[in-house]
C-alpha atoms as a PDB file:
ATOM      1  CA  UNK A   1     -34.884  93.771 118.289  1.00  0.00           C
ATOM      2  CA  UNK A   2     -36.141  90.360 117.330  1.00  0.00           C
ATOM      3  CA  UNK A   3     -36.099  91.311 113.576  1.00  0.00           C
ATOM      4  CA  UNK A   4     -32.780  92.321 113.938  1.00  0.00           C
ATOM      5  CA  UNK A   5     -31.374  89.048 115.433  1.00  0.00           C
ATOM      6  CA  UNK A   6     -33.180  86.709 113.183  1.00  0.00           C
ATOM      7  CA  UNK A   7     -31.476  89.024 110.806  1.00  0.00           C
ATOM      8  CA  UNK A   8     -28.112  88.567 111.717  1.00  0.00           C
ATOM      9  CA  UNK A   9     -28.631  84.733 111.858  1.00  0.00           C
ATOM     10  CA  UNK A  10     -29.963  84.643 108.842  1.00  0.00           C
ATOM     11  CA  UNK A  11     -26.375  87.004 106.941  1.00  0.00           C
ATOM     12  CA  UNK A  12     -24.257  84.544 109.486  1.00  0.00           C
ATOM     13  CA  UNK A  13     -25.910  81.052 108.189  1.00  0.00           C
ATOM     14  CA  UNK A  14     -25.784  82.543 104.451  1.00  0.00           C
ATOM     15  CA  UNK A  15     -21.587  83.256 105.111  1.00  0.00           C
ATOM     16  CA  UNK A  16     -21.038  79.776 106.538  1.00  0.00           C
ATOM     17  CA  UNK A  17     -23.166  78.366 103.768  1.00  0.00           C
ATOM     18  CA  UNK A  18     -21.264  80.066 101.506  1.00  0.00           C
ATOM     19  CA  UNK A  19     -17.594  79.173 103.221  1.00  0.00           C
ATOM     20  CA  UNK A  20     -18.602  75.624 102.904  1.00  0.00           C
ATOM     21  CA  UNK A  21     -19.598  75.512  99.478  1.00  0.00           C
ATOM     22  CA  UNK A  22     -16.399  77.213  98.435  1.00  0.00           C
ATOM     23  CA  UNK A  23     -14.238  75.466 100.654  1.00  0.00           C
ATOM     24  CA  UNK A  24     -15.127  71.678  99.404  1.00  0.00           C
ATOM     25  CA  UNK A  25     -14.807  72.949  95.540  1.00  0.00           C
ATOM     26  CA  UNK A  26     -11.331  74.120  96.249  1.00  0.00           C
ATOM     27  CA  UNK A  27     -10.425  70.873  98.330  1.00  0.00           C
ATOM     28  CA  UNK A  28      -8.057  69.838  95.608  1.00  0.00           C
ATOM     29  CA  UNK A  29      -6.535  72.801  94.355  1.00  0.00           C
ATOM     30  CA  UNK A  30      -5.233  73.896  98.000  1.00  0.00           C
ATOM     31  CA  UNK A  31      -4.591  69.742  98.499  1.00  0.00           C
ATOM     32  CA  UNK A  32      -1.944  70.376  95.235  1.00  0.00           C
ATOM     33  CA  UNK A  33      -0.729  73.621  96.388  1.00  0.00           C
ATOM     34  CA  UNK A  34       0.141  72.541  99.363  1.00  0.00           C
ATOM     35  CA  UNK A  35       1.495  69.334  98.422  1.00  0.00           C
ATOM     36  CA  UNK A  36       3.873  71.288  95.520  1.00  0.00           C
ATOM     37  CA  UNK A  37       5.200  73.812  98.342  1.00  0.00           C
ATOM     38  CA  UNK A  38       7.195  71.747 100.734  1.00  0.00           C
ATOM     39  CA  UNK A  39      10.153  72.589 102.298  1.00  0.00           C
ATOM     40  CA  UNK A  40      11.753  70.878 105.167  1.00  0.00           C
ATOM     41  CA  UNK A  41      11.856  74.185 107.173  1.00  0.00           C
ATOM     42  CA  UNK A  42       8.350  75.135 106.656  1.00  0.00           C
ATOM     43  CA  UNK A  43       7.173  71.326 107.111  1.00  0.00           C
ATOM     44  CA  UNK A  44       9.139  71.291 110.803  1.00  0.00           C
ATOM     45  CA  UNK A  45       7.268  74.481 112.048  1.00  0.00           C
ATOM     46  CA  UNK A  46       4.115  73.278 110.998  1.00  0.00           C
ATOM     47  CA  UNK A  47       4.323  70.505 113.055  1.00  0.00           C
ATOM     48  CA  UNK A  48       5.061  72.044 115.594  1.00  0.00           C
ATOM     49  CA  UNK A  49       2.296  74.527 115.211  1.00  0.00           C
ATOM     50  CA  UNK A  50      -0.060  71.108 114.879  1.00  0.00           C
ATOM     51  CA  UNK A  51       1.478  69.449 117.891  1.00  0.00           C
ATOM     52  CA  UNK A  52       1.104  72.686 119.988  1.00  0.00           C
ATOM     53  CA  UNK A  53      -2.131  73.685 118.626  1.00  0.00           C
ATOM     54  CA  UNK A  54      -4.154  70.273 119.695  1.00  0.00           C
ATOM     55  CA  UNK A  55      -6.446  70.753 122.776  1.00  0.00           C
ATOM     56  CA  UNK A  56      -4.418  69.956 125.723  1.00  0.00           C
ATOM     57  CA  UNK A  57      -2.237  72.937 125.087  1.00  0.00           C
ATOM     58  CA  UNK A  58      -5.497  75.216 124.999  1.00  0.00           C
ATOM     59  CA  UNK A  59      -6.970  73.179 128.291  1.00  0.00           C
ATOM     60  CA  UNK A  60      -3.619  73.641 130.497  1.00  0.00           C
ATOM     61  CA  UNK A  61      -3.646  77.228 128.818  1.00  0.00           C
ATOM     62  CA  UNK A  62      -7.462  77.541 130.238  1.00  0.00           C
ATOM     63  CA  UNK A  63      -7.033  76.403 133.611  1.00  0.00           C
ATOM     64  CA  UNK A  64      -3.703  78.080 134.543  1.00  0.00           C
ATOM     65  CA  UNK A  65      -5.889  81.188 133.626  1.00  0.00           C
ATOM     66  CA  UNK A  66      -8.808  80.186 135.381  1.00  0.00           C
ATOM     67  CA  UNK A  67      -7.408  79.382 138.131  1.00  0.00           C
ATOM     68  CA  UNK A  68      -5.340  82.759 138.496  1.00  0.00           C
ATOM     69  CA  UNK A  69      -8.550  84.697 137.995  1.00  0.00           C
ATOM     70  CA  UNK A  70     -10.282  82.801 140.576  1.00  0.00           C
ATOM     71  CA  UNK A  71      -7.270  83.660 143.040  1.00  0.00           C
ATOM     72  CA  UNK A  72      -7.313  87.199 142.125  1.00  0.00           C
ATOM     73  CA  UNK A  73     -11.166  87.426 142.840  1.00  0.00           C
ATOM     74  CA  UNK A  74     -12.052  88.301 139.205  1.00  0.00           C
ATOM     75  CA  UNK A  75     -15.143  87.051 138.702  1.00  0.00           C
ATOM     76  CA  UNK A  76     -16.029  88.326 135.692  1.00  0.00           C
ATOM     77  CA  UNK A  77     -12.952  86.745 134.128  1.00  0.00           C
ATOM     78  CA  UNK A  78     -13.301  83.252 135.920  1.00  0.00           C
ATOM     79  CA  UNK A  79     -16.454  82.754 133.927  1.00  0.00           C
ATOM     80  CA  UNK A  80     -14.844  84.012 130.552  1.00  0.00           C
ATOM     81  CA  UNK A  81     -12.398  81.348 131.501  1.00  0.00           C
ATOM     82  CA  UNK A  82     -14.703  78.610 132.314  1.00  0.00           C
ATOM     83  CA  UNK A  83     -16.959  79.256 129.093  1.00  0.00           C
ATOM     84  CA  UNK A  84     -13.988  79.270 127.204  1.00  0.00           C
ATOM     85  CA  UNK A  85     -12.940  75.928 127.872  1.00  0.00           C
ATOM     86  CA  UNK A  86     -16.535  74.532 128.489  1.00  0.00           C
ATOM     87  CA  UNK A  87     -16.813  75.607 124.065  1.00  0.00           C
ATOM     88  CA  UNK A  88     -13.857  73.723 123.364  1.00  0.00           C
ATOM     89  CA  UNK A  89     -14.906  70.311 124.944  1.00  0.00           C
ATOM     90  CA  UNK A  90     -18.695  70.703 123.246  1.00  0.00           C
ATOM     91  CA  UNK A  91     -16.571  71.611 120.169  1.00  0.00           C
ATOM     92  CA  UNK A  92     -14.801  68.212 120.905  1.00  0.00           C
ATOM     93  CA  UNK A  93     -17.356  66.169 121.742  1.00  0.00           C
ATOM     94  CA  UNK A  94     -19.472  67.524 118.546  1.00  0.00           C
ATOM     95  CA  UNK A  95     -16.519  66.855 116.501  1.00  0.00           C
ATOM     96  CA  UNK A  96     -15.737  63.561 117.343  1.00  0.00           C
ATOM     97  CA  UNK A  97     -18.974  62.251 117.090  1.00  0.00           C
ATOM     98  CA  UNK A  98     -18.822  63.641 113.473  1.00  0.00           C
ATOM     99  CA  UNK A  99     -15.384  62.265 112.820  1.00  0.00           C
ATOM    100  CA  UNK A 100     -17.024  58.953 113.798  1.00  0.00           C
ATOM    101  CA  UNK A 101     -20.007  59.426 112.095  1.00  0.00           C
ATOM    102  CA  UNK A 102     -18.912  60.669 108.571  1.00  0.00           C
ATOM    103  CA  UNK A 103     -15.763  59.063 107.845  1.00  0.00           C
ATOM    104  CA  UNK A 104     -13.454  60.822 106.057  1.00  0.00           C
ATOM    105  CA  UNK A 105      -9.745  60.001 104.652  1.00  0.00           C
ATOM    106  CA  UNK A 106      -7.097  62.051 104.902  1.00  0.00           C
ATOM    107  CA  UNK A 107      -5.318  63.598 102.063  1.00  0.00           C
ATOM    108  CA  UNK A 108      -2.466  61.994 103.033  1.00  0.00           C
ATOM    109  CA  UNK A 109      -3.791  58.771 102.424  1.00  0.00           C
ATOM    110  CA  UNK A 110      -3.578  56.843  98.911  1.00  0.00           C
ATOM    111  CA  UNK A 111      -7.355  55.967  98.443  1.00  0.00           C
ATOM    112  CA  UNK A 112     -10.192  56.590  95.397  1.00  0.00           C
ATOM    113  CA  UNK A 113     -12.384  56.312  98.117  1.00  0.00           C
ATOM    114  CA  UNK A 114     -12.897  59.411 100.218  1.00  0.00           C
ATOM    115  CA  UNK A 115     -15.722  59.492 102.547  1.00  0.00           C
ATOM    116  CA  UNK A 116     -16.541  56.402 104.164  1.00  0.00           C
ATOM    117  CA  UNK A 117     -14.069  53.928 106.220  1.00  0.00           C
ATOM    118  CA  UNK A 118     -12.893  52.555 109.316  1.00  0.00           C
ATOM    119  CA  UNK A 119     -14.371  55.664 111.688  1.00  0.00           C
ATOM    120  CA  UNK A 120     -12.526  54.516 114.954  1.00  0.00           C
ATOM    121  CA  UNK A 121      -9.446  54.890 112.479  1.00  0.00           C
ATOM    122  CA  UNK A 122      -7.225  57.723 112.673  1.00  0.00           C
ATOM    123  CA  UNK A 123      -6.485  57.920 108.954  1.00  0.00           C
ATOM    124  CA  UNK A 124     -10.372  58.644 108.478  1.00  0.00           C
ATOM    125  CA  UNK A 125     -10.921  60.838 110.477  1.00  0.00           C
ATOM    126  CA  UNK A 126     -10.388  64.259 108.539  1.00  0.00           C
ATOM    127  CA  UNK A 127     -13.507  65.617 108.884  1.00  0.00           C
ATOM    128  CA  UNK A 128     -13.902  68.139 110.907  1.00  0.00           C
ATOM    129  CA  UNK A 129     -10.544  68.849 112.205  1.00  0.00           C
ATOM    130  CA  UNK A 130     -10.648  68.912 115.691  1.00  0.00           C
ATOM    131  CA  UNK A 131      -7.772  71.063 116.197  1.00  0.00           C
ATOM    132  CA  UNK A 132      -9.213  73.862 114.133  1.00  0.00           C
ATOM    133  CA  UNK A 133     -13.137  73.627 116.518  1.00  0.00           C
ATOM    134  CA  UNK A 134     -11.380  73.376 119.782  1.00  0.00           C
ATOM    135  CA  UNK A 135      -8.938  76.440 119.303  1.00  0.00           C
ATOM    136  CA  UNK A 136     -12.327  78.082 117.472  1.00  0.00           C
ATOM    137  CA  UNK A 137     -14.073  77.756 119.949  1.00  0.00           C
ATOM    138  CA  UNK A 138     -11.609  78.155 122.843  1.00  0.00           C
ATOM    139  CA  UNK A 139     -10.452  82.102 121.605  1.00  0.00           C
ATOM    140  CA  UNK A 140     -14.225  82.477 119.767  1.00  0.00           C
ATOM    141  CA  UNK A 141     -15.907  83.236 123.577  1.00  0.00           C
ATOM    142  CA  UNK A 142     -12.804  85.188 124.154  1.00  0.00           C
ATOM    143  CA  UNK A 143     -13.195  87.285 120.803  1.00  0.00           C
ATOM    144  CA  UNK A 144     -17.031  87.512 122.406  1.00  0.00           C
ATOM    145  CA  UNK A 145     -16.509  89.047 126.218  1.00  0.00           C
ATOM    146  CA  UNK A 146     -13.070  90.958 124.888  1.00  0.00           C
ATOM    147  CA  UNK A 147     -13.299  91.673 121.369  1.00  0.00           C
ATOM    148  CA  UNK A 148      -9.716  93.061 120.893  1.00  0.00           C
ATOM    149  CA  UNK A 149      -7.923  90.824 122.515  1.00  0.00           C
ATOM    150  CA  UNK A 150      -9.981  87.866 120.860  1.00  0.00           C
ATOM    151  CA  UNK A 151      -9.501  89.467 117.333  1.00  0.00           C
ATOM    152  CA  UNK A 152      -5.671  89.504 117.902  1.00  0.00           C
ATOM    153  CA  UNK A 153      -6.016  85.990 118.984  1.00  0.00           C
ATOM    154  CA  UNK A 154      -7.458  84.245 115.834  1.00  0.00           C
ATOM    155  CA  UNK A 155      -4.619  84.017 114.619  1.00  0.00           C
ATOM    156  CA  UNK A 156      -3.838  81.418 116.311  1.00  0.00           C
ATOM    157  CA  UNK A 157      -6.344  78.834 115.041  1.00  0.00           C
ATOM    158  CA  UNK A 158      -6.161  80.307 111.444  1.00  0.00           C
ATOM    159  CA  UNK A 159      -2.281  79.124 111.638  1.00  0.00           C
ATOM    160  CA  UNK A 160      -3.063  76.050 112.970  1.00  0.00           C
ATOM    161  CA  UNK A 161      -5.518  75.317 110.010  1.00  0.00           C
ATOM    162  CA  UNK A 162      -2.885  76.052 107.765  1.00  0.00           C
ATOM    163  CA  UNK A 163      -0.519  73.588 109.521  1.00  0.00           C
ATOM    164  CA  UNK A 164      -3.124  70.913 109.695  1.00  0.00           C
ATOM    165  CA  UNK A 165      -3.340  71.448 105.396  1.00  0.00           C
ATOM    166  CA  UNK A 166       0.249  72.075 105.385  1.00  0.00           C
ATOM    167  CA  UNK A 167       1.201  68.833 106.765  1.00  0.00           C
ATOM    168  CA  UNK A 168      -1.638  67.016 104.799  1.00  0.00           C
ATOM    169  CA  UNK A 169      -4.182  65.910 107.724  1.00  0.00           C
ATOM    170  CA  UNK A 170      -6.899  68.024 106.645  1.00  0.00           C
ATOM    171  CA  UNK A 171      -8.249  69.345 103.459  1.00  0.00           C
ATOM    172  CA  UNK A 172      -9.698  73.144 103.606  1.00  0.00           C
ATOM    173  CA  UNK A 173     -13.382  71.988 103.763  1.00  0.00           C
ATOM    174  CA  UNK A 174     -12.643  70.150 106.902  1.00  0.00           C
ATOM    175  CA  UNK A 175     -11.002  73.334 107.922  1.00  0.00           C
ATOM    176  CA  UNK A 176     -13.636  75.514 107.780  1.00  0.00           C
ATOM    177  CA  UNK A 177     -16.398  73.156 108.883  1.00  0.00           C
ATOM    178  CA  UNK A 178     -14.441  72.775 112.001  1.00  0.00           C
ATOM    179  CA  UNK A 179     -14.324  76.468 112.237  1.00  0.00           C
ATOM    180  CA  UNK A 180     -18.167  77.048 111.886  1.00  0.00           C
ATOM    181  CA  UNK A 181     -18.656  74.399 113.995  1.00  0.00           C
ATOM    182  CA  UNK A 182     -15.716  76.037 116.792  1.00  0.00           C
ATOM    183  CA  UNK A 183     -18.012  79.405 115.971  1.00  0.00           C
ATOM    184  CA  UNK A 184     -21.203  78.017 116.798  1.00  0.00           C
ATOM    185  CA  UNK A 185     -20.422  76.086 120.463  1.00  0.00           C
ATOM    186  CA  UNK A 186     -18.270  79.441 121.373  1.00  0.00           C
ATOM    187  CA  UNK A 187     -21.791  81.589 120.374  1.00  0.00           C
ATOM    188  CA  UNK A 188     -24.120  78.919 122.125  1.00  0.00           C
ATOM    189  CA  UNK A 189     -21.734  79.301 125.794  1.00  0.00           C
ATOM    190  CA  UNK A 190     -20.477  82.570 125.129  1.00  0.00           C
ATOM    191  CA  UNK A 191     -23.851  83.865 124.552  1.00  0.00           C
ATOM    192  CA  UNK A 192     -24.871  82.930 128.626  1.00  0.00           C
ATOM    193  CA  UNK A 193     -21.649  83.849 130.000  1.00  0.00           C
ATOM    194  CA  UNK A 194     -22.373  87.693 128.108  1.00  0.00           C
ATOM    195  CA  UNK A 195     -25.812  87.350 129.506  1.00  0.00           C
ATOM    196  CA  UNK A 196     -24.606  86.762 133.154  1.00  0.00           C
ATOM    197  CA  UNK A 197     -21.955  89.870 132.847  1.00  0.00           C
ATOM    198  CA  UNK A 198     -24.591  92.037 131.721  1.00  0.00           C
ATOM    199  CA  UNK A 199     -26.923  90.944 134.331  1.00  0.00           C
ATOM    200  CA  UNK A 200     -24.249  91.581 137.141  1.00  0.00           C
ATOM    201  CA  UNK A 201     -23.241  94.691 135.827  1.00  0.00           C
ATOM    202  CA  UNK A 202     -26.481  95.931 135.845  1.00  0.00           C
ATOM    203  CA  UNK A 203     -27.423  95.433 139.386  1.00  0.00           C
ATOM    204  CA  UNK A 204     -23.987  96.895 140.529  1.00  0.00           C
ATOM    205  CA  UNK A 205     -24.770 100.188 138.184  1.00  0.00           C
ATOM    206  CA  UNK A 206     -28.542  99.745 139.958  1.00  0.00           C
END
């Protein structure tokens, strides 16, 4: 059993590995695509996919949920809740002390220089995106207790890292580092909230 879960960290660390890699070699070419695909239509809704798909959307989304479950007695899905909005602020935090830490300009900004800069500056603060960990995160410990309903739901964040590259905040490597990181705080809270199910379960069935 141990085998096989130092196993499957080993094929998940490999993929991210991998992702990353990839992702900062073809920074530029999704950079031009994106930048030689505008339209004003497509621009609008992508903004509004950005705008929507920032954190306070997901937290008001979170508690109205939370709070309904906890009415209704559901246990089970008040903690689901709970984790899933306890991964989003780690995500958050762990982001932003990143952002802070690794400057990073935005594509959108006319500079030769591309990592380093004013870090309590918006304009360099591309990497990671923190719109793209939070809503990772958030719907990542949902994809974990309900798998079907947190498959169907990651879409969500996929669109808004497209609208975050669309609009040119974020290039794909901060993208997907923000999405490994999202995937990693939803495993390490998911991962006790699965744990305390299973637990509960088991002395019912007992």
């Amino acid at each position: 059993m141990k085998y096989s879960a130092v196993l499957y960290w080993l094929i998940g660390i490999a993929i991210a590995a991998t992702a990353i890699a990839v992702s900062f070699h073809f920074d530029d070419t999704v950079r031009d695509f994106m930048m030689h695909h505008q339209n004003p239509a497509m621009r609008n809704f992508m903004r509004y996919v950005s705008l929507l798909g920032d954190w306070p959307l997901h937290a008001a989304v979170g508690l109205a949920l939370l709070g309904l479950a906890w009415r209704r007695g559901s246990e089970e899905w008040t903690q689901i809740f709970l984790a899933m909005l306890l991964a989003m602020m780690l995500a958050g935090v762990a982001g932003t002390v990143i952002k802070r830490t690794v400057p990073r300009a935005r594509p959108s900004v006319q500079t030769d220089i591309r990592w380093g800069g004013l870090g309590f500056s918006s304009k360099y603060q591309s990497f990671p995106s923190g719109h793209v960990g939070a809503s990772t995160a958030f719907f990542g410990v949902l994809l974990m207790a309900r798998r079907r309903v947190g498959l169907a739901c990651l879409l969500i964040p996929i669109l808004i890292g497209l609208s975050r590259m669309y609009i040119g905040a974020h290039y794909l490597s901060d993208i997907v580092c923000a999405a490994v990181l999202g995937t990693l705080c939803a495993f390490v809270v998911g991962h006790f909230v699965l744990l305390t199910i299973e637990n509960r379960q088991s002395k019912i069935e007992n």
